[in-house]
C-alpha atoms as a PDB file:
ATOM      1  CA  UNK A   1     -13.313  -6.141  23.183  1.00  0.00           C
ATOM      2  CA  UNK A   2     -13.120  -2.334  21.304  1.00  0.00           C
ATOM      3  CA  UNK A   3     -10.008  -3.920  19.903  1.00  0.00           C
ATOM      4  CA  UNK A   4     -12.103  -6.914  17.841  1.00  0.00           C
ATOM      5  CA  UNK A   5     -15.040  -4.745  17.457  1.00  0.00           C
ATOM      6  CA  UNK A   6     -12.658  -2.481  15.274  1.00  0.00           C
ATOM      7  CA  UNK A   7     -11.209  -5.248  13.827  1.00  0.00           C
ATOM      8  CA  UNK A   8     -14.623  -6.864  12.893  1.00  0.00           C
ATOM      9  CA  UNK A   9     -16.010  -3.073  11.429  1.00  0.00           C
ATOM     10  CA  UNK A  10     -12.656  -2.674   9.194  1.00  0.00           C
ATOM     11  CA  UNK A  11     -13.685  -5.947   7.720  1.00  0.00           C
ATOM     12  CA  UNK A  12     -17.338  -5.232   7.037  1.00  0.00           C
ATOM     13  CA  UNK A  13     -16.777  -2.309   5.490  1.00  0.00           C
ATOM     14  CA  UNK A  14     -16.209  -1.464   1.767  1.00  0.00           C
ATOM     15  CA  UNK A  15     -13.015  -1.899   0.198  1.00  0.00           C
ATOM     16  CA  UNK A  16     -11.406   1.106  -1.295  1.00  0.00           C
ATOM     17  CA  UNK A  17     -10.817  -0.768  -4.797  1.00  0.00           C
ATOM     18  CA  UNK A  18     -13.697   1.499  -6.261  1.00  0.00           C
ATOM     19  CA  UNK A  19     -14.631   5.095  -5.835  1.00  0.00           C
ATOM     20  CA  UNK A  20     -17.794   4.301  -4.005  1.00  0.00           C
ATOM     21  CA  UNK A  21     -15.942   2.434  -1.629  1.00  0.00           C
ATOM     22  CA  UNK A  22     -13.284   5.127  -0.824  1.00  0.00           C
ATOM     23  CA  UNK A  23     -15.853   7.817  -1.325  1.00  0.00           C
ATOM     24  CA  UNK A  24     -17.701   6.715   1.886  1.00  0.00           C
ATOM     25  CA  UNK A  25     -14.581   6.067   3.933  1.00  0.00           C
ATOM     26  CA  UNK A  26     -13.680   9.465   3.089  1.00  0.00           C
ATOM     27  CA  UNK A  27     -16.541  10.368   4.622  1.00  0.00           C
ATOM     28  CA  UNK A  28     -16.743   8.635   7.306  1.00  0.00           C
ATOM     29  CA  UNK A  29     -13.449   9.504   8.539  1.00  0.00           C
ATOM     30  CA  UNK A  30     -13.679  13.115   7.644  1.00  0.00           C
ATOM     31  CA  UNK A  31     -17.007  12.821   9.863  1.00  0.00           C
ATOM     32  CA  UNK A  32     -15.630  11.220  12.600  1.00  0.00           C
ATOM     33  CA  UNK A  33     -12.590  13.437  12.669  1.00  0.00           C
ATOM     34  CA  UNK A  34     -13.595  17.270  11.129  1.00  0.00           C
ATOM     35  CA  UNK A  35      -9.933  18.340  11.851  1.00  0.00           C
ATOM     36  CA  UNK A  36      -9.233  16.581   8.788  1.00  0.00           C
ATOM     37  CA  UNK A  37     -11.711  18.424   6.622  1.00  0.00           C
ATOM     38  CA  UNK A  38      -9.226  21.192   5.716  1.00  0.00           C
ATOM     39  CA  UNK A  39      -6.748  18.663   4.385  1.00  0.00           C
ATOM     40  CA  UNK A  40      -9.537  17.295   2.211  1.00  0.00           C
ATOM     41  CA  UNK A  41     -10.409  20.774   1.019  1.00  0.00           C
ATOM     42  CA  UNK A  42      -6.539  20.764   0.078  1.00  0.00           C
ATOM     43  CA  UNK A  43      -6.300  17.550  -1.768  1.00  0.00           C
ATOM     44  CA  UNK A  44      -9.341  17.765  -3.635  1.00  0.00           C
ATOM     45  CA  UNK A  45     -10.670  14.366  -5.630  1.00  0.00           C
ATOM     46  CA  UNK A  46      -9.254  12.089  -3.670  1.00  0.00           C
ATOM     47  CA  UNK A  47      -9.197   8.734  -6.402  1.00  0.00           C
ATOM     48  CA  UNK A  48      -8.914   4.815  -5.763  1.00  0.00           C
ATOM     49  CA  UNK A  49      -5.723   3.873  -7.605  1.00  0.00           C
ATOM     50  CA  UNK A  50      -6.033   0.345  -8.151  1.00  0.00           C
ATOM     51  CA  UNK A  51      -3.143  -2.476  -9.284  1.00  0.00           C
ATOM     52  CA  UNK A  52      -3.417  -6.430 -10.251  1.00  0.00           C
ATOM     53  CA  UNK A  53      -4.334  -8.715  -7.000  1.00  0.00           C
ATOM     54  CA  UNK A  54      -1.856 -11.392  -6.457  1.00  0.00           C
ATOM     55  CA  UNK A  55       1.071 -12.484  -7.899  1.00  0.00           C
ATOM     56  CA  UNK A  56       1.398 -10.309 -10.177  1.00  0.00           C
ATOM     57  CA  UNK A  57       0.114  -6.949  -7.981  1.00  0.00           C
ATOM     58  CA  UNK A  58       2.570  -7.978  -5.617  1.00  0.00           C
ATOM     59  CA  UNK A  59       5.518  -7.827  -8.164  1.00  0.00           C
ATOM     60  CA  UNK A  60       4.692  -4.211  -9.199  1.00  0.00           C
ATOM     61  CA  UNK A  61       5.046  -3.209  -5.684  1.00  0.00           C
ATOM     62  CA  UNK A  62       8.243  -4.993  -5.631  1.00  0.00           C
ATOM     63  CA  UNK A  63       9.357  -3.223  -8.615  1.00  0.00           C
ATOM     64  CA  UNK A  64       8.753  -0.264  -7.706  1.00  0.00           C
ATOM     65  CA  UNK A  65      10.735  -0.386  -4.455  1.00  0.00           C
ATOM     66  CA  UNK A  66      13.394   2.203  -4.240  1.00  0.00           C
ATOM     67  CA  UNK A  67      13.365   3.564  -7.895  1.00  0.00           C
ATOM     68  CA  UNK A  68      11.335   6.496  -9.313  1.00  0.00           C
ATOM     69  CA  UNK A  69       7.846   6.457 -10.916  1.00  0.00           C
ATOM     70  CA  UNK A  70       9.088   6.903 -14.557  1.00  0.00           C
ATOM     71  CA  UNK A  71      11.549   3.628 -14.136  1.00  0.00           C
ATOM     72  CA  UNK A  72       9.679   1.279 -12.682  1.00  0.00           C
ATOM     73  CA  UNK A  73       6.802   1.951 -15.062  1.00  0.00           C
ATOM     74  CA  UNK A  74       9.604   0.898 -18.089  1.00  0.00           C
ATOM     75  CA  UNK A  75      10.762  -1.935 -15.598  1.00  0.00           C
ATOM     76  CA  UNK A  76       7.100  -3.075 -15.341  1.00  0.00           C
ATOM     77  CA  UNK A  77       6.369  -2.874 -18.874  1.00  0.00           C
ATOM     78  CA  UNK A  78       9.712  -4.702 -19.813  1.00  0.00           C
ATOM     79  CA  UNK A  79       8.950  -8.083 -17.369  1.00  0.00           C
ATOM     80  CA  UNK A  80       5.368  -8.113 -17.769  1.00  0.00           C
ATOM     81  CA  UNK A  81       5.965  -8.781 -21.128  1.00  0.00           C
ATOM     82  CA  UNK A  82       7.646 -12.070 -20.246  1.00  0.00           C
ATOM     83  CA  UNK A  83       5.499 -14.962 -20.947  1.00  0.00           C
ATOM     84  CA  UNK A  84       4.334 -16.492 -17.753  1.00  0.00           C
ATOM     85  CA  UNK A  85       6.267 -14.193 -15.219  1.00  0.00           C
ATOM     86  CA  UNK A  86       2.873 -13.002 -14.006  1.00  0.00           C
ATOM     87  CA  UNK A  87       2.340 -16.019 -12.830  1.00  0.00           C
ATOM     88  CA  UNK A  88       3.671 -18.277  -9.874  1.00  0.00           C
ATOM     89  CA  UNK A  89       4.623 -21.141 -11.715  1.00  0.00           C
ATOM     90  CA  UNK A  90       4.874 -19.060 -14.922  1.00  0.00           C
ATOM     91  CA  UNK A  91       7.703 -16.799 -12.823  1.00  0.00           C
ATOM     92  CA  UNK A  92       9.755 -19.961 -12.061  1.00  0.00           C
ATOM     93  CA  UNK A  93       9.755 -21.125 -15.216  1.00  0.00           C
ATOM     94  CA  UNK A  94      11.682 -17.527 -16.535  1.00  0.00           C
ATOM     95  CA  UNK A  95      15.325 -17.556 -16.266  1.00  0.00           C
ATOM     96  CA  UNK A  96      16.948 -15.509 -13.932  1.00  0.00           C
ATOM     97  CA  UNK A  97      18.676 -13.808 -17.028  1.00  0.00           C
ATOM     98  CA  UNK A  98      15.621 -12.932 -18.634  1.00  0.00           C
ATOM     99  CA  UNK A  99      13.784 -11.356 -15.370  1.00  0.00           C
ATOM    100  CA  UNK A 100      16.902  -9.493 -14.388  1.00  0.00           C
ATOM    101  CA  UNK A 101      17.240  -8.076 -18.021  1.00  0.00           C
ATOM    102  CA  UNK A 102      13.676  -6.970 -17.742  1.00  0.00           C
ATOM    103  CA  UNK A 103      15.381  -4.587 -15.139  1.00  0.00           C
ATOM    104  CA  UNK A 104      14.783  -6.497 -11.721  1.00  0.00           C
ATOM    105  CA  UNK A 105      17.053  -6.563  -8.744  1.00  0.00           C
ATOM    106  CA  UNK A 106      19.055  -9.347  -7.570  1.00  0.00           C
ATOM    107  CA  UNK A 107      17.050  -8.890  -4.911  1.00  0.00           C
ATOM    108  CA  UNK A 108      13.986  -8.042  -6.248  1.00  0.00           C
ATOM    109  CA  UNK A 109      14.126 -11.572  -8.671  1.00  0.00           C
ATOM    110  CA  UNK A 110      14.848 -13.667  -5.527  1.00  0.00           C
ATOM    111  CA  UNK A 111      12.102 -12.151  -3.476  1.00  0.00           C
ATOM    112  CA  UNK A 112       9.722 -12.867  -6.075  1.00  0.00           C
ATOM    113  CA  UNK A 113      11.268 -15.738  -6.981  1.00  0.00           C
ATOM    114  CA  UNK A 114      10.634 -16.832  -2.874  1.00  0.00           C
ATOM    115  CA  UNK A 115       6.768 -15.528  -3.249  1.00  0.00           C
ATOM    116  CA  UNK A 116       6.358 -17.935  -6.119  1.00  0.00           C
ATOM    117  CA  UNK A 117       7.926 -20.417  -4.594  1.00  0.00           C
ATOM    118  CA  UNK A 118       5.849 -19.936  -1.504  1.00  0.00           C
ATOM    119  CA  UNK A 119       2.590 -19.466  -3.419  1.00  0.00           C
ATOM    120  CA  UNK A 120       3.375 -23.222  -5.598  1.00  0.00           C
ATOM    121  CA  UNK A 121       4.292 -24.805  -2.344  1.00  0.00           C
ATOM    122  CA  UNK A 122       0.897 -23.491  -0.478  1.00  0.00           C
ATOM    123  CA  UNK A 123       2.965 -22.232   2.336  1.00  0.00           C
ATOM    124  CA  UNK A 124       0.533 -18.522   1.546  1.00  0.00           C
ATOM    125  CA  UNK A 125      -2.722 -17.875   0.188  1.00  0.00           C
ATOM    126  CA  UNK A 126      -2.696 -14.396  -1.424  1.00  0.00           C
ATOM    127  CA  UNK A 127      -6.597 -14.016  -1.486  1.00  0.00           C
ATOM    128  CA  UNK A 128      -6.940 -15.371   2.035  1.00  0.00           C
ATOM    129  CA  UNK A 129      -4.339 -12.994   3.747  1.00  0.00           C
ATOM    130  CA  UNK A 130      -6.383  -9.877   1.785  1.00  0.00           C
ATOM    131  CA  UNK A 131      -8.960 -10.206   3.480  1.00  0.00           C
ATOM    132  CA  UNK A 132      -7.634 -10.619   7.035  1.00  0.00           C
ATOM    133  CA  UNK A 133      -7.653  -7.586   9.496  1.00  0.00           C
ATOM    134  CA  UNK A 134      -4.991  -5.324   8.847  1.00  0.00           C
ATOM    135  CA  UNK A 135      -2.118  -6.267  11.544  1.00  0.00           C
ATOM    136  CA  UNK A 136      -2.520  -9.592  10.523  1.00  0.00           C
ATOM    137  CA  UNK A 137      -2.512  -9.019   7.679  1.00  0.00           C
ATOM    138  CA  UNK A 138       0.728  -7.402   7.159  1.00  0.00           C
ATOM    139  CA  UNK A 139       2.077  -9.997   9.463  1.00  0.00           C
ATOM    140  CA  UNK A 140       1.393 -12.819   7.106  1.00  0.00           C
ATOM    141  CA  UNK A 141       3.350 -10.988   3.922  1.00  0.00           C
ATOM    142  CA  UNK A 142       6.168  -9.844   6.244  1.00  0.00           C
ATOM    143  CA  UNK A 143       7.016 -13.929   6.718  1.00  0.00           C
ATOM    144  CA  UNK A 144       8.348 -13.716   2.974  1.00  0.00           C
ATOM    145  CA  UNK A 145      11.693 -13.441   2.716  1.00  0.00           C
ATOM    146  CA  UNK A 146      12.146  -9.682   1.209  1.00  0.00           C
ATOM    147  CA  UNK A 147       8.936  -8.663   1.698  1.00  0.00           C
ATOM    148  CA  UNK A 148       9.129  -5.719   4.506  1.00  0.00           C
ATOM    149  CA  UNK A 149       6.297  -3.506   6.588  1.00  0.00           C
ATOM    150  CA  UNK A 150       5.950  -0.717   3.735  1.00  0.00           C
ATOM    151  CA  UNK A 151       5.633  -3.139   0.270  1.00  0.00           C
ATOM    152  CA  UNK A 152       3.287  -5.441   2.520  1.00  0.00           C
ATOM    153  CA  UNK A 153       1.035  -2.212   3.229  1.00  0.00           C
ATOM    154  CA  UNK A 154       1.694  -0.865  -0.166  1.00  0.00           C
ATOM    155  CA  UNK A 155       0.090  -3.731  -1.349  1.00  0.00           C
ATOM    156  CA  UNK A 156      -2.980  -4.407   0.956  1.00  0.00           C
ATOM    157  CA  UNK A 157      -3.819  -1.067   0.129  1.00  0.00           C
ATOM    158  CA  UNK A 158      -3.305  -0.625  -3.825  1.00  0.00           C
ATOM    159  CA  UNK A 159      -4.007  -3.766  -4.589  1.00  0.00           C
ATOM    160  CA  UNK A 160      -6.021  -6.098  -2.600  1.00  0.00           C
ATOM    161  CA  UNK A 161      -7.939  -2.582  -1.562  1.00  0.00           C
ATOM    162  CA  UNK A 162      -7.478  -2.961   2.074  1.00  0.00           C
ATOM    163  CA  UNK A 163      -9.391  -0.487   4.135  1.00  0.00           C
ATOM    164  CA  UNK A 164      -7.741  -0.238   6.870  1.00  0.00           C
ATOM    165  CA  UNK A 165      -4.080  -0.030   5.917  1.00  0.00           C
ATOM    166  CA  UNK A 166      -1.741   3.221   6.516  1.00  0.00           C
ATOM    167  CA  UNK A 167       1.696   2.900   5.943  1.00  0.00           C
ATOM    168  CA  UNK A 168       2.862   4.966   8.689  1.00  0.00           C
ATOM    169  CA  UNK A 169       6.644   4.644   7.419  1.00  0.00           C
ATOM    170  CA  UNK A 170       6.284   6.765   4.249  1.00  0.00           C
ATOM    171  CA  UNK A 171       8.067   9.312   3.989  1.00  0.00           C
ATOM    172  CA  UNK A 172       5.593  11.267   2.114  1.00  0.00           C
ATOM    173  CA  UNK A 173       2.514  10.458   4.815  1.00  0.00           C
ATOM    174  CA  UNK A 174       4.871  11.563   7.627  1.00  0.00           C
ATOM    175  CA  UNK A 175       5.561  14.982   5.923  1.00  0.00           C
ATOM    176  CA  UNK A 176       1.806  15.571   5.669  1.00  0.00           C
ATOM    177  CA  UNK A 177       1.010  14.709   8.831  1.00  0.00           C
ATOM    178  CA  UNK A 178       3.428  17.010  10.192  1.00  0.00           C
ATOM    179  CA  UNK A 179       2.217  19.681   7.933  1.00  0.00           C
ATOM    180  CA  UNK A 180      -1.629  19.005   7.628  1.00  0.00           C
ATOM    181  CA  UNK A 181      -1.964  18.569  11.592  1.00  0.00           C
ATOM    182  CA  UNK A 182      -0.220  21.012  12.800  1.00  0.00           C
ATOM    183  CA  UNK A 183       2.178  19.167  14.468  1.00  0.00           C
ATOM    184  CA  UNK A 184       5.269  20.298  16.066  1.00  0.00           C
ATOM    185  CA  UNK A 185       7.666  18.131  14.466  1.00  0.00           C
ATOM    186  CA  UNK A 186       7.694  15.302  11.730  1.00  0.00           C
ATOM    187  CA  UNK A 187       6.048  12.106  13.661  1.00  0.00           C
ATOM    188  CA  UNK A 188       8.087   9.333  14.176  1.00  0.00           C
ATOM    189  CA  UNK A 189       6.624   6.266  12.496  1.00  0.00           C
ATOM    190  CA  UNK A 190       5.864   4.714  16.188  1.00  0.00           C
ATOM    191  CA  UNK A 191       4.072   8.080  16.755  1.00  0.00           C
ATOM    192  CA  UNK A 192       2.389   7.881  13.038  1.00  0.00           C
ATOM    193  CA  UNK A 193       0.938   4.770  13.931  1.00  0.00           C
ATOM    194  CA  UNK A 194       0.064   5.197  17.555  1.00  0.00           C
ATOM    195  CA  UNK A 195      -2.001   8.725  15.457  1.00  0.00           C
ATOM    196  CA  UNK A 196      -3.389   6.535  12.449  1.00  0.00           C
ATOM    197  CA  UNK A 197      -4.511   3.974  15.127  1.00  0.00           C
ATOM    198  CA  UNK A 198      -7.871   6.347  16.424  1.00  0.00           C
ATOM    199  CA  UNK A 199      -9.036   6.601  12.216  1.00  0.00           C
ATOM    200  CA  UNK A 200      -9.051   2.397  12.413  1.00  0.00           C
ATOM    201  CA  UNK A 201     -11.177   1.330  10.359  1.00  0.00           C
ATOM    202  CA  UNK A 202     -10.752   3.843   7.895  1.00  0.00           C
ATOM    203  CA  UNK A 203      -6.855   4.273   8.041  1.00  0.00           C
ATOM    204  CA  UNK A 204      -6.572   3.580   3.904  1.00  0.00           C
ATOM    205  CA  UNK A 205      -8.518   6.369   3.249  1.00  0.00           C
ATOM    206  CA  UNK A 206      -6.366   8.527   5.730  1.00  0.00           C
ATOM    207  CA  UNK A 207      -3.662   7.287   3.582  1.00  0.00           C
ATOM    208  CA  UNK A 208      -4.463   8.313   0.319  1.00  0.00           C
ATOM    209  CA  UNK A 209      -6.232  11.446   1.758  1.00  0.00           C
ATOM    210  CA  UNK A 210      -2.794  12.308   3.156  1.00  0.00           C
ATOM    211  CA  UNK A 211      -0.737  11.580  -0.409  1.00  0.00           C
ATOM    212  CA  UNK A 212      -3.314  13.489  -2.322  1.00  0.00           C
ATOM    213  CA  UNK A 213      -2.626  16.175  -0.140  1.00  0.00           C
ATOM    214  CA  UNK A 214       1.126  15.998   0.123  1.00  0.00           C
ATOM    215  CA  UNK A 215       1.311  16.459  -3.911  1.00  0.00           C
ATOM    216  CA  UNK A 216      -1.232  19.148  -3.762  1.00  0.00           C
ATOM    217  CA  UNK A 217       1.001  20.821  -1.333  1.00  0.00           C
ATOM    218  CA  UNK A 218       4.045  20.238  -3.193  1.00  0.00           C
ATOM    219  CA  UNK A 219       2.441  21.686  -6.116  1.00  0.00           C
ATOM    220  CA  UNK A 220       1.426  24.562  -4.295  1.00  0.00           C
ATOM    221  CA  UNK A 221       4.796  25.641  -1.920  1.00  0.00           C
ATOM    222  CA  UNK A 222       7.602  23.610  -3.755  1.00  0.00           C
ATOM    223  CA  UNK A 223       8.035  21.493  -0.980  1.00  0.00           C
ATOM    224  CA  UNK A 224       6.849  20.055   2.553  1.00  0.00           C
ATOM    225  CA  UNK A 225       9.259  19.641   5.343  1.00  0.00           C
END
């Protein structure tokens, strides 16, 4: 019963796809949980950063797998600037040469090229799977072919504003955890999530909380281990 109660609570709360909305999950969970206060005091303005729903929101996460900031922002700019590729039926109507020369993957054009695919068939409803609770959620995307735990978070968070998504794999979370805690070691991810589990439903805001103050930290020291 707690279980659907938090599950019912993450969904009636406000999405995080406007400062208002992760303004009072901040709150909330800094409330809730005051040994998190002097991480906020660390990270400072801690900012919605919001991407395209969709398709096309989906693709810049893809894109941005596994490359830095810089290229995937030329990537982006390159194969957005393909007419229809935005779009499901738009994307399989652009060659595989011209997607690829945008910069894409092998990879990365057949997973999106599967997502379209998916998304013309019916087989997923983007908009409906936003606004599901956040295991099942993730669940849902992870059935694409190429479509893993962290880009499925990645997204439910950034772009479909989520509020209850941490993606307890990044690297970057785990190092502030271990820092910002005061934990004895870097948490495992099954540890990460077993921690992010008691800030449900506010476990978005955790996340960007805990990036904010990872790059404040690495501004400040150089480094986190």
């Amino acid at each position: 019963m707690a279980q659907r109660l938090t599950k019912d609570l993450a969904l009636a709360t406000p999405r995080i796809d406007h400062p208002e909305g992760l303004a009072w999950h901040v709150d909330q969970l800094v409330g809730f949980w005051p040994q998190l206060a002097p991480m906020r005091a660390v990270a400072g303005v801690v900012e919605p950063r919001v991407n395209p729903k969709g398709f096309a929101g989906l693709g810049k996460v893809v894109c941005g797998q596994q490359v830095s900031v810089q290229s995937a922002a030329a990537i982006w700019a390159r194969y957005s600037a393909l007419p229809g590729a935005l779009e499901p039926d738009g994307y399989l109507g652009v060659s595989e040469d011209d997607i690829r020369g945008a910069g894409f993957s092998r990879s990365k054009y057949a997973t999106m090229r599967g997502v379209a695919e998916a998304i013309s068939a019916g087989e997923i409803d983007l908009a409906a799977v936003e606004v599901l609770p956040a295991e099942e959620a993730v669940a849902r995307l992870v059935q694409l072919k190429g479509i893993g735990p962290w880009t499925a978070e990645v997204y439910l968070l950034f772009c479909a504003g989520h509020p209850d998504i941490f993606p307890a794999g990044d690297l970057a979370l785990l190092k502030a955890a271990h820092s910002g805690l005061g934990l004895d070691a870097r948490p495992t991810i099954k540890e990460m999530i077993g921690i992010a589990q008691d800030w449900s439903p506010h476990r978005s805001a955790a996340a960007i909380l805990f990036w904010r103050y990872f790059a404040a930290m690495k501004n400040r020291e150089g480094s986190l281990l």
